[in-house]
Every structure is written in structure tokens, then in C-alpha cells.
PDB file of N, CA and C in Angstrom:
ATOM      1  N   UNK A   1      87.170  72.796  94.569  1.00  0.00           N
ATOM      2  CA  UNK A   1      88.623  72.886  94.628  1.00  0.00           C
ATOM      3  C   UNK A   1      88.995  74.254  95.177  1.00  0.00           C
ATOM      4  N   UNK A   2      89.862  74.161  96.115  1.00  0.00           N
ATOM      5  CA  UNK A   2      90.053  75.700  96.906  1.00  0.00           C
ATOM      6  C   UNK A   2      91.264  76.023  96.700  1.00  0.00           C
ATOM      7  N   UNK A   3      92.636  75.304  96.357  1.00  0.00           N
ATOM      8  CA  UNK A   3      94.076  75.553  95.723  1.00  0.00           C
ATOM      9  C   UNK A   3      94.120  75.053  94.428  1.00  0.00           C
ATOM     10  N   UNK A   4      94.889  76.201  93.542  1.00  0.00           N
ATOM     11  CA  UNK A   4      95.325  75.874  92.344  1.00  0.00           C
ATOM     12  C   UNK A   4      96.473  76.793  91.622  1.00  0.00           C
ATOM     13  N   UNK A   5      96.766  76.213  90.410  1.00  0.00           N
ATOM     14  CA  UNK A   5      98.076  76.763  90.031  1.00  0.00           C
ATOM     15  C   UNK A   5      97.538  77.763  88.637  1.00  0.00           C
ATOM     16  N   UNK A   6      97.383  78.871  89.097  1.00  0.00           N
ATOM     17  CA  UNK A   6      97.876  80.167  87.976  1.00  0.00           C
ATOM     18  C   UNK A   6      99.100  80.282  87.318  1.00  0.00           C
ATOM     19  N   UNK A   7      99.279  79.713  86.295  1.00  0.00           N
ATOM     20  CA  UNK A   7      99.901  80.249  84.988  1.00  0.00           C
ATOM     21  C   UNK A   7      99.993  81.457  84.323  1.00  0.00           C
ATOM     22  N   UNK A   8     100.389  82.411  84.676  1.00  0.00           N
ATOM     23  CA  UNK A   8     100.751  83.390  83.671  1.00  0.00           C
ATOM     24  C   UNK A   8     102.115  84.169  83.280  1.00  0.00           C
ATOM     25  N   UNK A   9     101.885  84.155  81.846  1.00  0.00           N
ATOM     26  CA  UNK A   9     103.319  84.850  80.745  1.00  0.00           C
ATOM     27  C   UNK A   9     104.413  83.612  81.294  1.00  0.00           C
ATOM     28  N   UNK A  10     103.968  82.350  81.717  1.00  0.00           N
ATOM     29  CA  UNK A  10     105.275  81.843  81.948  1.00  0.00           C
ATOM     30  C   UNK A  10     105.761  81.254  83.733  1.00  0.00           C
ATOM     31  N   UNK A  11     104.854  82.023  84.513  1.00  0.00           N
ATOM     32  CA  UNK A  11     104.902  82.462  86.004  1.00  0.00           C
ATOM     33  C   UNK A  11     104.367  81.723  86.490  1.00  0.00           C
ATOM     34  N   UNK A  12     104.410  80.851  87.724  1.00  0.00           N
ATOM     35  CA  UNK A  12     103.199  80.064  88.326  1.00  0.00           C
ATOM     36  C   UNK A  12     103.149  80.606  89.889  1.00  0.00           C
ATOM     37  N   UNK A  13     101.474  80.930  89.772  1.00  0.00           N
ATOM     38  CA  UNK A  13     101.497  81.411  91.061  1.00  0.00           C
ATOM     39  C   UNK A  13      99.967  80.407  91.909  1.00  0.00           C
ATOM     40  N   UNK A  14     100.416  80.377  92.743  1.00  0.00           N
ATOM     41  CA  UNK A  14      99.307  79.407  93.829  1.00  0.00           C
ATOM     42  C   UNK A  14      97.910  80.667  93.875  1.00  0.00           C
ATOM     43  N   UNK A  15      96.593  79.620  93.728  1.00  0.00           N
ATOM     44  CA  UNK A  15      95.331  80.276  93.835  1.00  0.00           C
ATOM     45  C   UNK A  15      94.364  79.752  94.137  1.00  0.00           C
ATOM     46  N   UNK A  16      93.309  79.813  94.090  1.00  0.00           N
ATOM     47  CA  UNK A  16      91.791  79.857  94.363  1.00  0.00           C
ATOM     48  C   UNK A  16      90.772  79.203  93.638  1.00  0.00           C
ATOM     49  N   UNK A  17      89.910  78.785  94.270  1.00  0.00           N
ATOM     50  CA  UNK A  17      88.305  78.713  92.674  1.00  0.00           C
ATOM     51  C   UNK A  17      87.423  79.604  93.865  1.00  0.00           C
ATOM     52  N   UNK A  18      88.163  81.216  94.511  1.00  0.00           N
ATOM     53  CA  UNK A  18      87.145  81.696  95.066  1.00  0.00           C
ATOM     54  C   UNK A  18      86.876  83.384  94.477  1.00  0.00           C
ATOM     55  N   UNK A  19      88.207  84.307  94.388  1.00  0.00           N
ATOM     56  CA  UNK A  19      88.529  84.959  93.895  1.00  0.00           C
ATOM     57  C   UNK A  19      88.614  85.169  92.520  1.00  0.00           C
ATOM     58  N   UNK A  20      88.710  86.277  91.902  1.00  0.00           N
ATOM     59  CA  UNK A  20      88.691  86.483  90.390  1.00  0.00           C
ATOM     60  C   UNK A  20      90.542  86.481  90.226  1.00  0.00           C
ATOM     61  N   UNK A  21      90.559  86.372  88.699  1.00  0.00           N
ATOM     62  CA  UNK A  21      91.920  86.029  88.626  1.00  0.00           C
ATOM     63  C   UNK A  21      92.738  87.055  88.576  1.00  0.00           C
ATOM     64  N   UNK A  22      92.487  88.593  88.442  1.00  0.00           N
ATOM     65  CA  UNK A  22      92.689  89.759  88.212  1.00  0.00           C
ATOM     66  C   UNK A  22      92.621  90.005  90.017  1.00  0.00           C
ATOM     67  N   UNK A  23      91.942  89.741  91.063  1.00  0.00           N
ATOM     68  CA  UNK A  23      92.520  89.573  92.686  1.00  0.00           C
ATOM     69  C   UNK A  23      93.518  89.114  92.825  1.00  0.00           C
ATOM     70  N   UNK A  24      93.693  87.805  92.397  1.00  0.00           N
ATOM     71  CA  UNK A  24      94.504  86.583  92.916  1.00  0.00           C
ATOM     72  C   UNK A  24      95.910  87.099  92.102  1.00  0.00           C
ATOM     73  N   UNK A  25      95.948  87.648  90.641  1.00  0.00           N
ATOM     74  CA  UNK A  25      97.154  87.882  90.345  1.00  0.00           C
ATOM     75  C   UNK A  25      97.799  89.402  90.961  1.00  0.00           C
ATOM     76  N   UNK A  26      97.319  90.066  91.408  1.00  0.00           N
ATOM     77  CA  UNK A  26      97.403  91.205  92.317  1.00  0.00           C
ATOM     78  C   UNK A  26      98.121  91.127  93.703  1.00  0.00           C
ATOM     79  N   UNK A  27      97.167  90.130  94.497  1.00  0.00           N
ATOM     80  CA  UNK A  27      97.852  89.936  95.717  1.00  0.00           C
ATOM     81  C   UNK A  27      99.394  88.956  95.498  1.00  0.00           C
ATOM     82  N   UNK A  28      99.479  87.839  94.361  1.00  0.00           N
ATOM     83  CA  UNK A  28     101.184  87.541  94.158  1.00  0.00           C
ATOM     84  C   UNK A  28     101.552  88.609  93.427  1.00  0.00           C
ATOM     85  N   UNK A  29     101.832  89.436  93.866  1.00  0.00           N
ATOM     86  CA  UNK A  29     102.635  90.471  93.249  1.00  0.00           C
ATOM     87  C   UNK A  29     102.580  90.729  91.627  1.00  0.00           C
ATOM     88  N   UNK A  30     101.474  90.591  90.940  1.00  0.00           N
ATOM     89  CA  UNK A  30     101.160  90.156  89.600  1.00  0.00           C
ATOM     90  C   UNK A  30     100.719  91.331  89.526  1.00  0.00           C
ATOM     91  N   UNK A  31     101.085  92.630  88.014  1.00  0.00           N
ATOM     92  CA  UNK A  31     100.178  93.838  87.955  1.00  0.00           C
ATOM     93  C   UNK A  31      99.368  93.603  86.207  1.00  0.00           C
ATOM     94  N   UNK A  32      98.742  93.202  86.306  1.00  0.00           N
ATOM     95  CA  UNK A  32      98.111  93.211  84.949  1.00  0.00           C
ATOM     96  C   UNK A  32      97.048  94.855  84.671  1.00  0.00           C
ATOM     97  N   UNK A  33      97.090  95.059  83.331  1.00  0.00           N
ATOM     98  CA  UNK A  33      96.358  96.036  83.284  1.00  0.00           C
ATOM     99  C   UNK A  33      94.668  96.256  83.390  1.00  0.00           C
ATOM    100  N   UNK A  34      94.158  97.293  84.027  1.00  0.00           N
ATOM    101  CA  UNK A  34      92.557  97.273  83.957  1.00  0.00           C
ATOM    102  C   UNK A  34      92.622  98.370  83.949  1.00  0.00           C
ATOM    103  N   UNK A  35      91.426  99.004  84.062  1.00  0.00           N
ATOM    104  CA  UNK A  35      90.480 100.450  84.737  1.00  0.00           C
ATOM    105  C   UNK A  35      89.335 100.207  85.093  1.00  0.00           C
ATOM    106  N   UNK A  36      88.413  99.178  85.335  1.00  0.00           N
ATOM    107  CA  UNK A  36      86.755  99.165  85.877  1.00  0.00           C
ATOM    108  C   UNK A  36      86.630  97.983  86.515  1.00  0.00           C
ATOM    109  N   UNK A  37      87.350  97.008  86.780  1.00  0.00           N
ATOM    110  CA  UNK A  37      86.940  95.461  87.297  1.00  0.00           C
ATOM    111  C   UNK A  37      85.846  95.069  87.450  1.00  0.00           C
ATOM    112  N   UNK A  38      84.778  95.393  86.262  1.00  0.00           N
ATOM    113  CA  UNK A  38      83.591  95.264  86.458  1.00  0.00           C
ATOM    114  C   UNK A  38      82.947  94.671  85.086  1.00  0.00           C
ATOM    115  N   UNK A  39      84.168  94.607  83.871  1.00  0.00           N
ATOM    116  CA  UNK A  39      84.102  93.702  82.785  1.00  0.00           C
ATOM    117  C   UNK A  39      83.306  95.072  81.925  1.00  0.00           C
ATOM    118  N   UNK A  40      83.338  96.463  81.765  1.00  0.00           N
ATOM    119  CA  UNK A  40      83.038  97.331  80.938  1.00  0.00           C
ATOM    120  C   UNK A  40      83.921  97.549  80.581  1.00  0.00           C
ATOM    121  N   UNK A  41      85.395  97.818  80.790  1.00  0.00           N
ATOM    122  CA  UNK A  41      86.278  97.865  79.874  1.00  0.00           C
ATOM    123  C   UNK A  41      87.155  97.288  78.734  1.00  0.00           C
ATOM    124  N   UNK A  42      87.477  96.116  79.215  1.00  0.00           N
ATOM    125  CA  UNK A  42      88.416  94.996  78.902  1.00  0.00           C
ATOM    126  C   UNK A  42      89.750  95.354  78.632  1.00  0.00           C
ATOM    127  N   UNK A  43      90.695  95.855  79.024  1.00  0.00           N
ATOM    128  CA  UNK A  43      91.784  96.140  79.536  1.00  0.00           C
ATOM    129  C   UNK A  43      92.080  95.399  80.279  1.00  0.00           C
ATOM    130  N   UNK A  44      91.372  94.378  80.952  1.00  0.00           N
ATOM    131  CA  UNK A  44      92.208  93.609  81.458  1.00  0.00           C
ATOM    132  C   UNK A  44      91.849  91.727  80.734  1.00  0.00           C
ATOM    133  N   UNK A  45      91.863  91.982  79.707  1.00  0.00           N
ATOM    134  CA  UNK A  45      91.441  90.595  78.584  1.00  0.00           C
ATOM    135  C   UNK A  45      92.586  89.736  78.338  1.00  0.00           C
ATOM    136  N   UNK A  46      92.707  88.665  78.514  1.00  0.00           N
ATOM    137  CA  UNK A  46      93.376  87.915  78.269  1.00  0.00           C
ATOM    138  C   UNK A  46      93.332  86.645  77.406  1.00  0.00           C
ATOM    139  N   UNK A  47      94.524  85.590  77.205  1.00  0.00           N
ATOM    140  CA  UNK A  47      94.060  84.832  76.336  1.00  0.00           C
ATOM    141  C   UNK A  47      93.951  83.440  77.498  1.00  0.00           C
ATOM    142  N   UNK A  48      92.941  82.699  77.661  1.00  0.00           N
ATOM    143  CA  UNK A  48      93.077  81.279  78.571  1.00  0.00           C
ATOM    144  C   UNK A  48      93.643  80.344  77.848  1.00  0.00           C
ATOM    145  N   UNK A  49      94.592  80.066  77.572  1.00  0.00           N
ATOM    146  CA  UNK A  49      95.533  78.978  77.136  1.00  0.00           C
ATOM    147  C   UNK A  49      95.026  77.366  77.848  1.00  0.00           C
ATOM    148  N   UNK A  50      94.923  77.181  78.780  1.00  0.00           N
ATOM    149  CA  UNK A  50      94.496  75.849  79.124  1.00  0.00           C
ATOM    150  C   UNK A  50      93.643  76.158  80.679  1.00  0.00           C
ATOM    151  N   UNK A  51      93.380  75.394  80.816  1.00  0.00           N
ATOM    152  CA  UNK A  51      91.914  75.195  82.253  1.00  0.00           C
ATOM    153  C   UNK A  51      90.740  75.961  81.769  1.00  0.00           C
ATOM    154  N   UNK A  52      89.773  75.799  83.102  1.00  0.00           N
ATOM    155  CA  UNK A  52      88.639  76.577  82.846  1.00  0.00           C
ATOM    156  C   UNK A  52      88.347  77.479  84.370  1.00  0.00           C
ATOM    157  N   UNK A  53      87.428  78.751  83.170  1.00  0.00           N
ATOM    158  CA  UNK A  53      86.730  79.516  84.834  1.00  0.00           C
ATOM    159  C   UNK A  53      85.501  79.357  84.159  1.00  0.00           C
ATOM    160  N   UNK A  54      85.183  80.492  85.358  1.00  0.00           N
ATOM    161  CA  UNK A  54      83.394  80.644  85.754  1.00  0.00           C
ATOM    162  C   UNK A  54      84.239  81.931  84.697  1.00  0.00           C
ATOM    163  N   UNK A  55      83.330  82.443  83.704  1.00  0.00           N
ATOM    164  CA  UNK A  55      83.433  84.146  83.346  1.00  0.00           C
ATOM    165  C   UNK A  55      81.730  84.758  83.546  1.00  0.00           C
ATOM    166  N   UNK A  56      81.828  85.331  84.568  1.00  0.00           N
ATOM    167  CA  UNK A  56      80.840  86.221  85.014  1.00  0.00           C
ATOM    168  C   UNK A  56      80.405  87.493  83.281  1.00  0.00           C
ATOM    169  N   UNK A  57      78.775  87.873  84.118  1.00  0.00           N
ATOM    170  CA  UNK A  57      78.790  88.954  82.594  1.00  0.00           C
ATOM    171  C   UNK A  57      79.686  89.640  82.843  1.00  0.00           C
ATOM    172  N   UNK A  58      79.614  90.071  81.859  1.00  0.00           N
ATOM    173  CA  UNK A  58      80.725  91.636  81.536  1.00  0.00           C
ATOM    174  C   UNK A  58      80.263  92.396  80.020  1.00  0.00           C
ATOM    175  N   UNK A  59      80.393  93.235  79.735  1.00  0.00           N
ATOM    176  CA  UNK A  59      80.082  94.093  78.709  1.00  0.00           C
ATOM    177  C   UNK A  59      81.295  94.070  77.491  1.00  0.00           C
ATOM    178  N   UNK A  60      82.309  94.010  78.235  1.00  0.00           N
ATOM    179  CA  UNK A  60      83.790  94.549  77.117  1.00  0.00           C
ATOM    180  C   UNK A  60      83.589  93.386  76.371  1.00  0.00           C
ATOM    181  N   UNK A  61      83.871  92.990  74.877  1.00  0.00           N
ATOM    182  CA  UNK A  61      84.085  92.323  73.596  1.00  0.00           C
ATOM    183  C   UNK A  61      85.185  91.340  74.337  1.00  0.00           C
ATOM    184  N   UNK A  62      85.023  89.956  74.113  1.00  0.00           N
ATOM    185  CA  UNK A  62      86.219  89.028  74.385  1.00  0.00           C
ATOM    186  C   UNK A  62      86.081  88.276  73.133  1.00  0.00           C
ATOM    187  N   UNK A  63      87.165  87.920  72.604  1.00  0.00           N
ATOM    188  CA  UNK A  63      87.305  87.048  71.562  1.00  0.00           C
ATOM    189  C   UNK A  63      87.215  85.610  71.526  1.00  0.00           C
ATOM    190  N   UNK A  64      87.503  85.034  70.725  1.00  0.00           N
ATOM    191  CA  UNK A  64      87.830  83.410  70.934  1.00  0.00           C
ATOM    192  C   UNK A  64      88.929  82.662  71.953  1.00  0.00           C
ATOM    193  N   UNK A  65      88.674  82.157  73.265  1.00  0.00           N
ATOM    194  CA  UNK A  65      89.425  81.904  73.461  1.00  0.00           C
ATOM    195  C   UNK A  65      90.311  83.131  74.435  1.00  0.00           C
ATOM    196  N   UNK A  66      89.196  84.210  74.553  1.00  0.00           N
ATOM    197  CA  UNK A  66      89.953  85.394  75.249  1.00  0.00           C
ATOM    198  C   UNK A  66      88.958  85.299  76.773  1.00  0.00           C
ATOM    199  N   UNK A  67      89.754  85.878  77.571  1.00  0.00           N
ATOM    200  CA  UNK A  67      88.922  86.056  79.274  1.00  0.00           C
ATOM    201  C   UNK A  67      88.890  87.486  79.656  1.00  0.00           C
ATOM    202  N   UNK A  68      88.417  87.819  80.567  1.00  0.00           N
ATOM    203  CA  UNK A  68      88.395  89.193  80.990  1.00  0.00           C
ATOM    204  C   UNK A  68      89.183  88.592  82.213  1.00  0.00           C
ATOM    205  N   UNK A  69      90.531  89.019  82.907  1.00  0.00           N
ATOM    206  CA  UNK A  69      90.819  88.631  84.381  1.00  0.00           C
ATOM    207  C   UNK A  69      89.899  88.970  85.591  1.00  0.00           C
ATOM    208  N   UNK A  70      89.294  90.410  85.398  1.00  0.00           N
ATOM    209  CA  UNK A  70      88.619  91.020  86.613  1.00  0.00           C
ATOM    210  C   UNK A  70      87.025  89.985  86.782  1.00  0.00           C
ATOM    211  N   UNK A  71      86.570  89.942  85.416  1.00  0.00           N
ATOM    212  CA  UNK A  71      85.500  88.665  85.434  1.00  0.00           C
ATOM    213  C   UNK A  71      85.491  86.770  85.342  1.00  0.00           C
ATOM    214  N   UNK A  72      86.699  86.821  85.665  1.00  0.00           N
ATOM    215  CA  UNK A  72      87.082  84.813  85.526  1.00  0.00           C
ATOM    216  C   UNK A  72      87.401  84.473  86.793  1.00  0.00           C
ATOM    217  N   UNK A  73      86.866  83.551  87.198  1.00  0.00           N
ATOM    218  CA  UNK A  73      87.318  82.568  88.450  1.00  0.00           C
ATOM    219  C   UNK A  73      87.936  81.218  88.019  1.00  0.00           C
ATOM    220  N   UNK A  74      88.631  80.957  88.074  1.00  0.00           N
ATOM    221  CA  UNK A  74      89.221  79.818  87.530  1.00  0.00           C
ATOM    222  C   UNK A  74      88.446  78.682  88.680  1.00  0.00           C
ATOM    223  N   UNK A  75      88.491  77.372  87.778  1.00  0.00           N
ATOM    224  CA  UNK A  75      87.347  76.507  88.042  1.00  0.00           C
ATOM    225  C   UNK A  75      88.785  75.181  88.100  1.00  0.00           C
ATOM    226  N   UNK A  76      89.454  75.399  87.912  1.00  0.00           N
ATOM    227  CA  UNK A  76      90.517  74.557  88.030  1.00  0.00           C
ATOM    228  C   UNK A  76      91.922  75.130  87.609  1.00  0.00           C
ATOM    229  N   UNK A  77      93.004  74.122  87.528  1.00  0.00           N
ATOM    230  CA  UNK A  77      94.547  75.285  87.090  1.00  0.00           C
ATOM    231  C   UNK A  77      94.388  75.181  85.707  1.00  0.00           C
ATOM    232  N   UNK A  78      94.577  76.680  85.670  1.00  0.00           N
ATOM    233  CA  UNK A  78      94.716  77.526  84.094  1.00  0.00           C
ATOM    234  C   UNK A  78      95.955  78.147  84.163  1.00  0.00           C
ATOM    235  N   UNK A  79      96.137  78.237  82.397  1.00  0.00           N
ATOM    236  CA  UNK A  79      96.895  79.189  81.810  1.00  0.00           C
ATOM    237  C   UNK A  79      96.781  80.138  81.462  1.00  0.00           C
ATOM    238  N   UNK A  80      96.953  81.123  81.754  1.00  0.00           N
ATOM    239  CA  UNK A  80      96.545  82.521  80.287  1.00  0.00           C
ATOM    240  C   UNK A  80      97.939  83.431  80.407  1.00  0.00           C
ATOM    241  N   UNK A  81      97.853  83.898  79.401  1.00  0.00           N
ATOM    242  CA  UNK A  81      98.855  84.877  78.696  1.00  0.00           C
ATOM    243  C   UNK A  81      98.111  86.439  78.041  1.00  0.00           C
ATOM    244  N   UNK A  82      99.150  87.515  79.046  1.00  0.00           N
ATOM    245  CA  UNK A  82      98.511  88.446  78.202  1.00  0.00           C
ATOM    246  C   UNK A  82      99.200  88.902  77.337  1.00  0.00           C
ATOM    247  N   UNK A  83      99.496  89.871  76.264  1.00  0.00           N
ATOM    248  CA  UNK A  83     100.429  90.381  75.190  1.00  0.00           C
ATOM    249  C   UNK A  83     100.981  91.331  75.127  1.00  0.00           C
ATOM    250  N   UNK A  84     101.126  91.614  76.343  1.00  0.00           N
ATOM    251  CA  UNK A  84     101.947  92.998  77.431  1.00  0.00           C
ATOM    252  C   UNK A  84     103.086  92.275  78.006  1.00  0.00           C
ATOM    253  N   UNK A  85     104.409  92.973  78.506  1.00  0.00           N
ATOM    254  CA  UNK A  85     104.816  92.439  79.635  1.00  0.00           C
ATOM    255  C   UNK A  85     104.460  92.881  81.132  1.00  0.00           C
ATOM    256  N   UNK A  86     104.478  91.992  81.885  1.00  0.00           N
ATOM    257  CA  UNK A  86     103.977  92.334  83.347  1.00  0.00           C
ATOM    258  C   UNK A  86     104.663  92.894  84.030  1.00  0.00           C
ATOM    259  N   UNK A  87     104.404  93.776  84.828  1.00  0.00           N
ATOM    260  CA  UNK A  87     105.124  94.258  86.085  1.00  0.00           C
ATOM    261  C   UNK A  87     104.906  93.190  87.032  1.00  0.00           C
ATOM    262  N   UNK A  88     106.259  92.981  87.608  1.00  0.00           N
ATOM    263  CA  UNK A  88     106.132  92.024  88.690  1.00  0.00           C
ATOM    264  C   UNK A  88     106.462  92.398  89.695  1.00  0.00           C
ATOM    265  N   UNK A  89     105.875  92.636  91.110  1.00  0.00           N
ATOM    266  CA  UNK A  89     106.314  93.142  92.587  1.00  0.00           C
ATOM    267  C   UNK A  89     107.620  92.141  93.669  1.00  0.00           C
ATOM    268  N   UNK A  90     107.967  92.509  94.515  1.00  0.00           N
ATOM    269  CA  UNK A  90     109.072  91.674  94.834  1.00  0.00           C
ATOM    270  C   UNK A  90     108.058  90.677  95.984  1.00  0.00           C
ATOM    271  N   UNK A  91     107.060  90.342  95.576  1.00  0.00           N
ATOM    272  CA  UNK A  91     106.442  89.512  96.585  1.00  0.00           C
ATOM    273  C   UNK A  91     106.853  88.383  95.983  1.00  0.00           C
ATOM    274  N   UNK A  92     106.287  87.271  96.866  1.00  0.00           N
ATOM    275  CA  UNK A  92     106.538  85.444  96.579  1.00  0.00           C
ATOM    276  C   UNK A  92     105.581  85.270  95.084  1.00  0.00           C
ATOM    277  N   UNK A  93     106.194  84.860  94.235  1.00  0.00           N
ATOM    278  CA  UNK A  93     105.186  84.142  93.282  1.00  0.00           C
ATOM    279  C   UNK A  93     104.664  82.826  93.594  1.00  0.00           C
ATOM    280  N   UNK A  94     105.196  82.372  94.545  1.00  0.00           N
ATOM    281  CA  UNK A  94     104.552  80.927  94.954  1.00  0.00           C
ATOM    282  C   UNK A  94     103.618  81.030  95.934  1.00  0.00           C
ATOM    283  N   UNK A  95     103.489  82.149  96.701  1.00  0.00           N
ATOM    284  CA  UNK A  95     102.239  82.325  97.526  1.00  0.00           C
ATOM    285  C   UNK A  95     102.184  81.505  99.119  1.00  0.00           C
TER     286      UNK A  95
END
């Protein structure tokens, strides 16, 4: 599957099963928080509410039901929610 629908805080933005979801919410104007995109921090952890990814290793602690964005590829359309509010850029959320 090469298009799909990203869900987040509410937002739907058009995506990928190629990119990580922490890319894909970046380029729609999506700013979620990180510092390492390499899954040692987890600052950028989220909760997957519905669909599935690939979650690559990573080091940072994820909980039940929690994702790292910089390490998930979504494998179909997902939800997740983080417990921040987002900065949102004046780009298209529909992509």
C-alpha cells in the first residue's frame, strides 16, 4: 500500500507505507516533538490509537500501546495522538 490516511490529535493528513511517520508528519506541515530520530530518545512517542506500523529498533522505553514516530512506518491508515498540542505550519494538511 503506497497512500494512506494519518490521523493525528484529530488532523488527517495523506501518507505512505514508505516513510517514517515523524517524516511524513513534518513534510504536512505537522511539528511533533524529537531530538535523535534514531529511537534513543523518545520524545517523539506517541500513542497508536488504531492501524498498524512496522516499529523499527529503537532504544527509548515505549509503553503499551505507545510508538516512537521517528521509528514507525505505518503499514496501513493509523491513528495516534500525542499529549502535547501541535504546532501546525500553514501547509496543506491534505497533501
Amino acid at each position: 500500500m503506497s497512500r494512506l490516511t494519518i490521523k493525528v490529535n484529530g488532523q488527517e493528513v495523506h501518507g505512505n507505507s514508505r516513510e517514517s511517520l515523524l517524516t511524513q508528519l513534518e513534510s504536512a506541515g505537522i511539528q511533533p516533538e524529537y531530538q535523535c530520530r534514531n529511537g534513543m530518545c523518545g520524545a517523539c512517542r506517541c500513542k497508536l490509537k488504531s492501524g498498524a506500523v512496522d516499529q523499527q529498533d529503537a532504544m527509548a522505553f515505549v509503553g503499551s500501546n505507545e510508538i516512537l514516530a521517528c521509528r514507525s512506518i505505518p503499514k496501513a491508515d493509523v491513528e495516534i495522538t500525542f499529549n502535547y498540542e501541535l504546532i501546525t505550519s500553514l501547509k496543506s494538511l491534505t497533501g
